[in-house]
N, C-alpha and C. Protein backbone atom coordinates (compact mmCIF):
# COMPACT_ATOMS: atom_id res chain seq x y z
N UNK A 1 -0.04 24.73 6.71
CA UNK A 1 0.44 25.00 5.38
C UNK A 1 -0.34 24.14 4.39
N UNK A 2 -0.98 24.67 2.98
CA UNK A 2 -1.29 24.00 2.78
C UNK A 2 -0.56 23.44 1.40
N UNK A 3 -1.11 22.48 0.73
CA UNK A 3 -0.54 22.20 -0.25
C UNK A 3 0.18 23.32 -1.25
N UNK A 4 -0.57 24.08 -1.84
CA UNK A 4 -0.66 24.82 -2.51
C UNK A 4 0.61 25.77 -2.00
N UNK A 5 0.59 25.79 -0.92
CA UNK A 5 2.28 26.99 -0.28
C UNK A 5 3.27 25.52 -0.64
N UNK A 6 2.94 24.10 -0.61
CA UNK A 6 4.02 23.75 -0.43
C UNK A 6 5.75 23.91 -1.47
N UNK A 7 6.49 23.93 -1.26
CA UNK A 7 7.94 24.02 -2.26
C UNK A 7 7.49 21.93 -2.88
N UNK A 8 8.08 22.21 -3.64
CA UNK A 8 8.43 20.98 -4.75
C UNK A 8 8.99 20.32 -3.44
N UNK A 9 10.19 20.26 -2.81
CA UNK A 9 10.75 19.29 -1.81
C UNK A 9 9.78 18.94 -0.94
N UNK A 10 8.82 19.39 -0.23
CA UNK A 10 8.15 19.57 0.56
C UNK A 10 6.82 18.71 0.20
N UNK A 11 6.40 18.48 -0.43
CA UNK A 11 5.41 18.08 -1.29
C UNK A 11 6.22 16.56 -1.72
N UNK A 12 7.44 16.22 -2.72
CA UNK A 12 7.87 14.84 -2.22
C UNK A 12 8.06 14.46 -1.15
N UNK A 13 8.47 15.10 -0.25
CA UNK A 13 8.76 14.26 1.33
C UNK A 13 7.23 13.94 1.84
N UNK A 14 6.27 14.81 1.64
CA UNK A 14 5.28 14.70 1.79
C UNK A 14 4.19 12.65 1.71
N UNK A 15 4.76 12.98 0.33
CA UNK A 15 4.45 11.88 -0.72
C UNK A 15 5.12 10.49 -0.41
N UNK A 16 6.09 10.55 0.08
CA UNK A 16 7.17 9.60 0.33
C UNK A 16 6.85 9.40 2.04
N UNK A 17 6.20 9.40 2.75
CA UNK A 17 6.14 9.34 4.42
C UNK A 17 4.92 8.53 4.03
N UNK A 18 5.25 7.32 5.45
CA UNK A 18 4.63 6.17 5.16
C UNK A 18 3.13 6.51 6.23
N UNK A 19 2.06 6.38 5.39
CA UNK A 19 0.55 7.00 6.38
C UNK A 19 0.97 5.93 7.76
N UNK A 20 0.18 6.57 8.76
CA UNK A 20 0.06 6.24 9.99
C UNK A 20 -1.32 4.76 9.92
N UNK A 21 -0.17 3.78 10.85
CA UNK A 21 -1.59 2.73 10.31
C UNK A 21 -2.95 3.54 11.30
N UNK A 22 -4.28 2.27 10.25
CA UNK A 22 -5.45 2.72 11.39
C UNK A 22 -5.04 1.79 12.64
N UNK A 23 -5.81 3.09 13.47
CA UNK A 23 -6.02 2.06 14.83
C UNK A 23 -6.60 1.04 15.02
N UNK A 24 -7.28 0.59 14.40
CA UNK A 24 -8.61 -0.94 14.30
C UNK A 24 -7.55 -1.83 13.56
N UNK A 25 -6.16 -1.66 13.03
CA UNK A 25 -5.63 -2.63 11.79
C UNK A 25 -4.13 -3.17 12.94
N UNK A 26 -4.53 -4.55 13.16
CA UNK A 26 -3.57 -4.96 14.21
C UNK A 26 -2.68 -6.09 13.40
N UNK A 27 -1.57 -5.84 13.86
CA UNK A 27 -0.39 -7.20 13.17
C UNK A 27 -1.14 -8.43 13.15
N UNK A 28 -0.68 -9.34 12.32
CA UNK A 28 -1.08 -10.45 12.34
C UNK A 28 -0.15 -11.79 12.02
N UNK A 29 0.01 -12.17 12.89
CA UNK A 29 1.46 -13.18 12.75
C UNK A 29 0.97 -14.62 12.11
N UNK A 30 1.60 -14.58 11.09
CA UNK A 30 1.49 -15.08 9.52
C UNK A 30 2.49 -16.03 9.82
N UNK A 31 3.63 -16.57 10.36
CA UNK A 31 4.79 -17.75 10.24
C UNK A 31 5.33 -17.14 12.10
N UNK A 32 5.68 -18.58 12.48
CA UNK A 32 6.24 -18.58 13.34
C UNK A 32 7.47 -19.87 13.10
N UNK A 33 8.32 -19.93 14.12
CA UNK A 33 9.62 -20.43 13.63
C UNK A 33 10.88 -20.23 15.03
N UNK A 34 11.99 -20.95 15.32
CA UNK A 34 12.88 -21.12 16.31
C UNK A 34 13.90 -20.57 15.69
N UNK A 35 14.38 -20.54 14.11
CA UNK A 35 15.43 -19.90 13.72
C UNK A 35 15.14 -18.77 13.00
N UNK A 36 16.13 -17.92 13.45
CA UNK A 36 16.02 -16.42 13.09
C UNK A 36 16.33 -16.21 11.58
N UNK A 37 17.27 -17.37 11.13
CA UNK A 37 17.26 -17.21 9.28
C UNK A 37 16.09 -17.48 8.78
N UNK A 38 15.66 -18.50 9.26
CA UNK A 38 14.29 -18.79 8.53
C UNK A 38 12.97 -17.75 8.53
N UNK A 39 12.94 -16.92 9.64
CA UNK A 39 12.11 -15.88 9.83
C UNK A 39 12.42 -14.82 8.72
N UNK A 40 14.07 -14.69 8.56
CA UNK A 40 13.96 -13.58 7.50
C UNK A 40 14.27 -13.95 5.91
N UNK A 41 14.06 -15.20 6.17
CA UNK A 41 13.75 -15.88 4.41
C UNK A 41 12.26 -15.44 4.45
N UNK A 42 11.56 -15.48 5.17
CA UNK A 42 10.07 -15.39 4.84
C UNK A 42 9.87 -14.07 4.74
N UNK A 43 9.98 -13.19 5.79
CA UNK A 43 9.96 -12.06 5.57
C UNK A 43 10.89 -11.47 4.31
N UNK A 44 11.57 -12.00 3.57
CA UNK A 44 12.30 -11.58 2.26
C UNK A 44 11.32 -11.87 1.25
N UNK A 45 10.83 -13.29 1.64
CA UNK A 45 9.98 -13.38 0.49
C UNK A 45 8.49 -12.76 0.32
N UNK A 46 8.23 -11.83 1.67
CA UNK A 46 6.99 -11.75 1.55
C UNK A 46 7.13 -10.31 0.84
N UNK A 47 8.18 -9.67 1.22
CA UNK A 47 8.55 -8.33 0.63
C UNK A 47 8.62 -8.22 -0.90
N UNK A 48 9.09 -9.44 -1.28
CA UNK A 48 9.28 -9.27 -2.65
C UNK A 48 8.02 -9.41 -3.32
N UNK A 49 7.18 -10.10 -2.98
CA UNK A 49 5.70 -9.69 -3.36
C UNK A 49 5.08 -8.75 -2.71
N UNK A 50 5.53 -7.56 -2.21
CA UNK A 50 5.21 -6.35 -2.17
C UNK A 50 3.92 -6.26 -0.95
N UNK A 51 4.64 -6.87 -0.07
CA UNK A 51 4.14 -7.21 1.03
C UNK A 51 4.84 -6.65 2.75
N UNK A 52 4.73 -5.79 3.25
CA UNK A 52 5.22 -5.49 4.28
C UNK A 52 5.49 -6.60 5.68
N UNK A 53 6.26 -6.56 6.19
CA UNK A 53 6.31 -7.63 7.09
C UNK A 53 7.37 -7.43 7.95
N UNK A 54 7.17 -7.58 9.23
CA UNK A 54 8.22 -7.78 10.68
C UNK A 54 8.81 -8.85 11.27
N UNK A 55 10.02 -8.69 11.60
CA UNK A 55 10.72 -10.01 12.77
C UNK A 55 10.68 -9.66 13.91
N UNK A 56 9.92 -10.25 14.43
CA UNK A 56 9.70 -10.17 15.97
C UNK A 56 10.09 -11.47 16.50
N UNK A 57 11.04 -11.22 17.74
CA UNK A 57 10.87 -11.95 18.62
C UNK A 57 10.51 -12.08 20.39
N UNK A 58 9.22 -12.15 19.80
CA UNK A 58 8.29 -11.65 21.15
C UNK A 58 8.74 -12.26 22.58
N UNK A 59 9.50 -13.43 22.69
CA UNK A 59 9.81 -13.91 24.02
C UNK A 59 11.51 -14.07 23.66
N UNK A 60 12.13 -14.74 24.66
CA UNK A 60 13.42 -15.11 25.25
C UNK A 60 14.29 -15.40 24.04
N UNK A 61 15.16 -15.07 23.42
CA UNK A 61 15.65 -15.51 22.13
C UNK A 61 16.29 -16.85 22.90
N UNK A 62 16.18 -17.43 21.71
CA UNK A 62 16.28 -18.87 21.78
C UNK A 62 17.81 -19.36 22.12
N UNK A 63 18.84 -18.50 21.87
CA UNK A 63 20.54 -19.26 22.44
C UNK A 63 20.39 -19.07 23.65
N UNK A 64 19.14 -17.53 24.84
CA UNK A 64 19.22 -17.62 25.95
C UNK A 64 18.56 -18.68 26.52
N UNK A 65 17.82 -19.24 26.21
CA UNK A 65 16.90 -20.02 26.83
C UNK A 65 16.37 -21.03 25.93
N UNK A 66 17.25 -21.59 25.40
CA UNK A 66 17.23 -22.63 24.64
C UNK A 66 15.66 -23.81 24.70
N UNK A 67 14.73 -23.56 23.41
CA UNK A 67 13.60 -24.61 23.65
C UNK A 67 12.70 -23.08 24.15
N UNK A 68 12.67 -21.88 24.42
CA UNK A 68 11.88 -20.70 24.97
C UNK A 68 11.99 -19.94 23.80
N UNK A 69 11.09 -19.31 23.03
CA UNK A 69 11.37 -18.05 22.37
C UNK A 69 10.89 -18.16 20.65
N UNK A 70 11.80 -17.76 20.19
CA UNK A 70 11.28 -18.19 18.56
C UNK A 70 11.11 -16.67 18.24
N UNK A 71 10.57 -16.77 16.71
CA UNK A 71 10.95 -16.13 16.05
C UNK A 71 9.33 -15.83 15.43
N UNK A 72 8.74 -14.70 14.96
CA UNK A 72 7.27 -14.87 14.46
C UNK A 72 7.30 -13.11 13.30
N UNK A 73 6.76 -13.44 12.23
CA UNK A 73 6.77 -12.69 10.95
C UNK A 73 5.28 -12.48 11.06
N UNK A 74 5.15 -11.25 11.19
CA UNK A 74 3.75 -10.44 11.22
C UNK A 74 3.88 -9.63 10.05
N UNK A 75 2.36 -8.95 9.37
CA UNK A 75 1.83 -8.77 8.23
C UNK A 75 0.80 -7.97 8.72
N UNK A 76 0.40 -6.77 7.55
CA UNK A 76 -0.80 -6.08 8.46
C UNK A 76 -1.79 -6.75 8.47
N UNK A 77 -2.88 -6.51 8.58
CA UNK A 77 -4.24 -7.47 8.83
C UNK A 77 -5.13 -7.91 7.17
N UNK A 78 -4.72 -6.79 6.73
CA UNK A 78 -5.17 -7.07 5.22
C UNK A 78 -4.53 -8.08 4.33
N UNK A 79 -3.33 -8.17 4.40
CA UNK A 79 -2.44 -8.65 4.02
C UNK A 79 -2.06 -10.20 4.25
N UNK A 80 -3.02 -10.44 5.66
CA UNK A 80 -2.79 -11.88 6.09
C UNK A 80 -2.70 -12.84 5.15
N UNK A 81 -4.07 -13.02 5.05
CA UNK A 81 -4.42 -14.07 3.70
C UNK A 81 -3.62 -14.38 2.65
N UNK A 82 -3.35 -13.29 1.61
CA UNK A 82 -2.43 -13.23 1.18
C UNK A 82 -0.89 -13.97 1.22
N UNK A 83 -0.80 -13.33 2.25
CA UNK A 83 0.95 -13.92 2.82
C UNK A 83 0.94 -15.17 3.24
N UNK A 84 -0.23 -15.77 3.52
CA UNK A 84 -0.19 -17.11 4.32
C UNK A 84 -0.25 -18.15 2.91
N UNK A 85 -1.19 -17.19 1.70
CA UNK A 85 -1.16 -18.25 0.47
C UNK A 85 0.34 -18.53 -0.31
N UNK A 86 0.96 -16.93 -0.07
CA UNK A 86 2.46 -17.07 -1.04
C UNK A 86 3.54 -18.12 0.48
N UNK A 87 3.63 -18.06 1.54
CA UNK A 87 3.94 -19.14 2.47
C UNK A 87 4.18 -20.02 2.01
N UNK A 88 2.41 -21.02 2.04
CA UNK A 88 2.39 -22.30 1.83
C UNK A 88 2.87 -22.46 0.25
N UNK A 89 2.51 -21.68 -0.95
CA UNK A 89 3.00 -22.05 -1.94
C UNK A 89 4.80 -21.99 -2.16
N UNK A 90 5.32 -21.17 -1.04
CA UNK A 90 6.89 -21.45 -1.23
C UNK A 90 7.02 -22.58 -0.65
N UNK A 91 6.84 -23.38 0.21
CA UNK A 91 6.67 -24.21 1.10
C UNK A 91 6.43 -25.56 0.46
N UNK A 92 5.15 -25.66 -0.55
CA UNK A 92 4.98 -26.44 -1.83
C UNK A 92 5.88 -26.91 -2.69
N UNK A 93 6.48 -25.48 -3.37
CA UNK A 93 7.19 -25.67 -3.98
C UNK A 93 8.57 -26.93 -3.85
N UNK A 94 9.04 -25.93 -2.23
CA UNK A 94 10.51 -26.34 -1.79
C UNK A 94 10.25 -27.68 -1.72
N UNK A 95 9.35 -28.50 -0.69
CA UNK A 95 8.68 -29.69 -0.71
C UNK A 95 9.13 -30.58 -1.82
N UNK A 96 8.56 -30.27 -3.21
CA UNK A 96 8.77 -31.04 -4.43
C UNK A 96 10.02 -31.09 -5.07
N UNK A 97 10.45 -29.99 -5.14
CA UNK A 97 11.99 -29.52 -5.84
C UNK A 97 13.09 -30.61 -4.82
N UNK A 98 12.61 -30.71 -3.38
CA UNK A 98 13.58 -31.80 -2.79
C UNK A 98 13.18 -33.12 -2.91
N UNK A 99 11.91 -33.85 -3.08
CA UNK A 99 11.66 -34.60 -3.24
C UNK A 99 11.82 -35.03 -4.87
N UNK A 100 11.83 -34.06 -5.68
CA UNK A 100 12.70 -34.45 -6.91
C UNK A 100 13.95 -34.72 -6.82
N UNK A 101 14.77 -33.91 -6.35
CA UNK A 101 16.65 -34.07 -6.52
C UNK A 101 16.44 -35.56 -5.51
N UNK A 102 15.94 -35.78 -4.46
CA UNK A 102 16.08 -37.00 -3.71
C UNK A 102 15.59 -38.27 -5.07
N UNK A 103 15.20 -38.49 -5.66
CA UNK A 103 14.22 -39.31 -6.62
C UNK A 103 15.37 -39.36 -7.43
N UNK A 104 15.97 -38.47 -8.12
CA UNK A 104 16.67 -38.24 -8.99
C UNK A 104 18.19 -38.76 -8.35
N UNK A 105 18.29 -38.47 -7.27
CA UNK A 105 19.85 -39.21 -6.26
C UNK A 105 19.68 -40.75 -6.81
N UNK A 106 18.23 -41.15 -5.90
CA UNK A 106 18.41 -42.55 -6.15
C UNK A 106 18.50 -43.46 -7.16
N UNK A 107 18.11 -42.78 -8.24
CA UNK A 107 17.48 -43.33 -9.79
C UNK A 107 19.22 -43.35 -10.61
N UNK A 108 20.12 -41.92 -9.79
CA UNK A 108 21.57 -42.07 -9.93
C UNK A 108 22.50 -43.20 -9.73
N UNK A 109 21.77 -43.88 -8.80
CA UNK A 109 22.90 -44.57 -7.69
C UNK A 109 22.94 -46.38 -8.29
């Protein structure tokens, strides 16, 4: 069928279906981590910069086998770089913002 037969519905659904990745474009695990919240803070934040991203946990989850397993946030391959810069700059951030309120405790006390 080609475009041109398609109906109006047919043609958005069309539009809206997510392309098939290439075969040469392999995940690339961007944050790794033992807790499963922390995996999907990252993956929240990588989304919100319009960034696709997965929770995988490729081995033993960690309450079974406590010290085995973890948690790892993959990104397509293009995207790596990227995600690894908005990372470390949340990471930066959080860093200072606690080392302020700590500064600011003591300067209280």
């Amino acid at each position: 069928m080609t475009e041109k037969n398609m109906t109006e519905e047919e043609r958005d659904a069309l539009e809206h279906q997510h392309p098939e990745p290439h075969p040469d474009d392999q995940p690339v695990t961007v944050f790794e981590t033992m807790q499963e919240s922390e995996a999907w803070v990252v993956r929240g934040l990588l989304a919100a910069a319009g960034i696709e991203a997965v929770v995988l946990a490729p081995e033993a989850a960690p309450d079974v086998l406590p010290g085995v397993g973890g948690y790892i946030v993959e990104v397509p391959q293009e995207d790596a770089e990227e995600a690894r810069r908005i990372i470390a700059e949340h990471r930066t951030q959080s860093t200072g913002e606690d080392a302020d309120s700590e500064s600011s405790d003591e300067s209280a006390a």
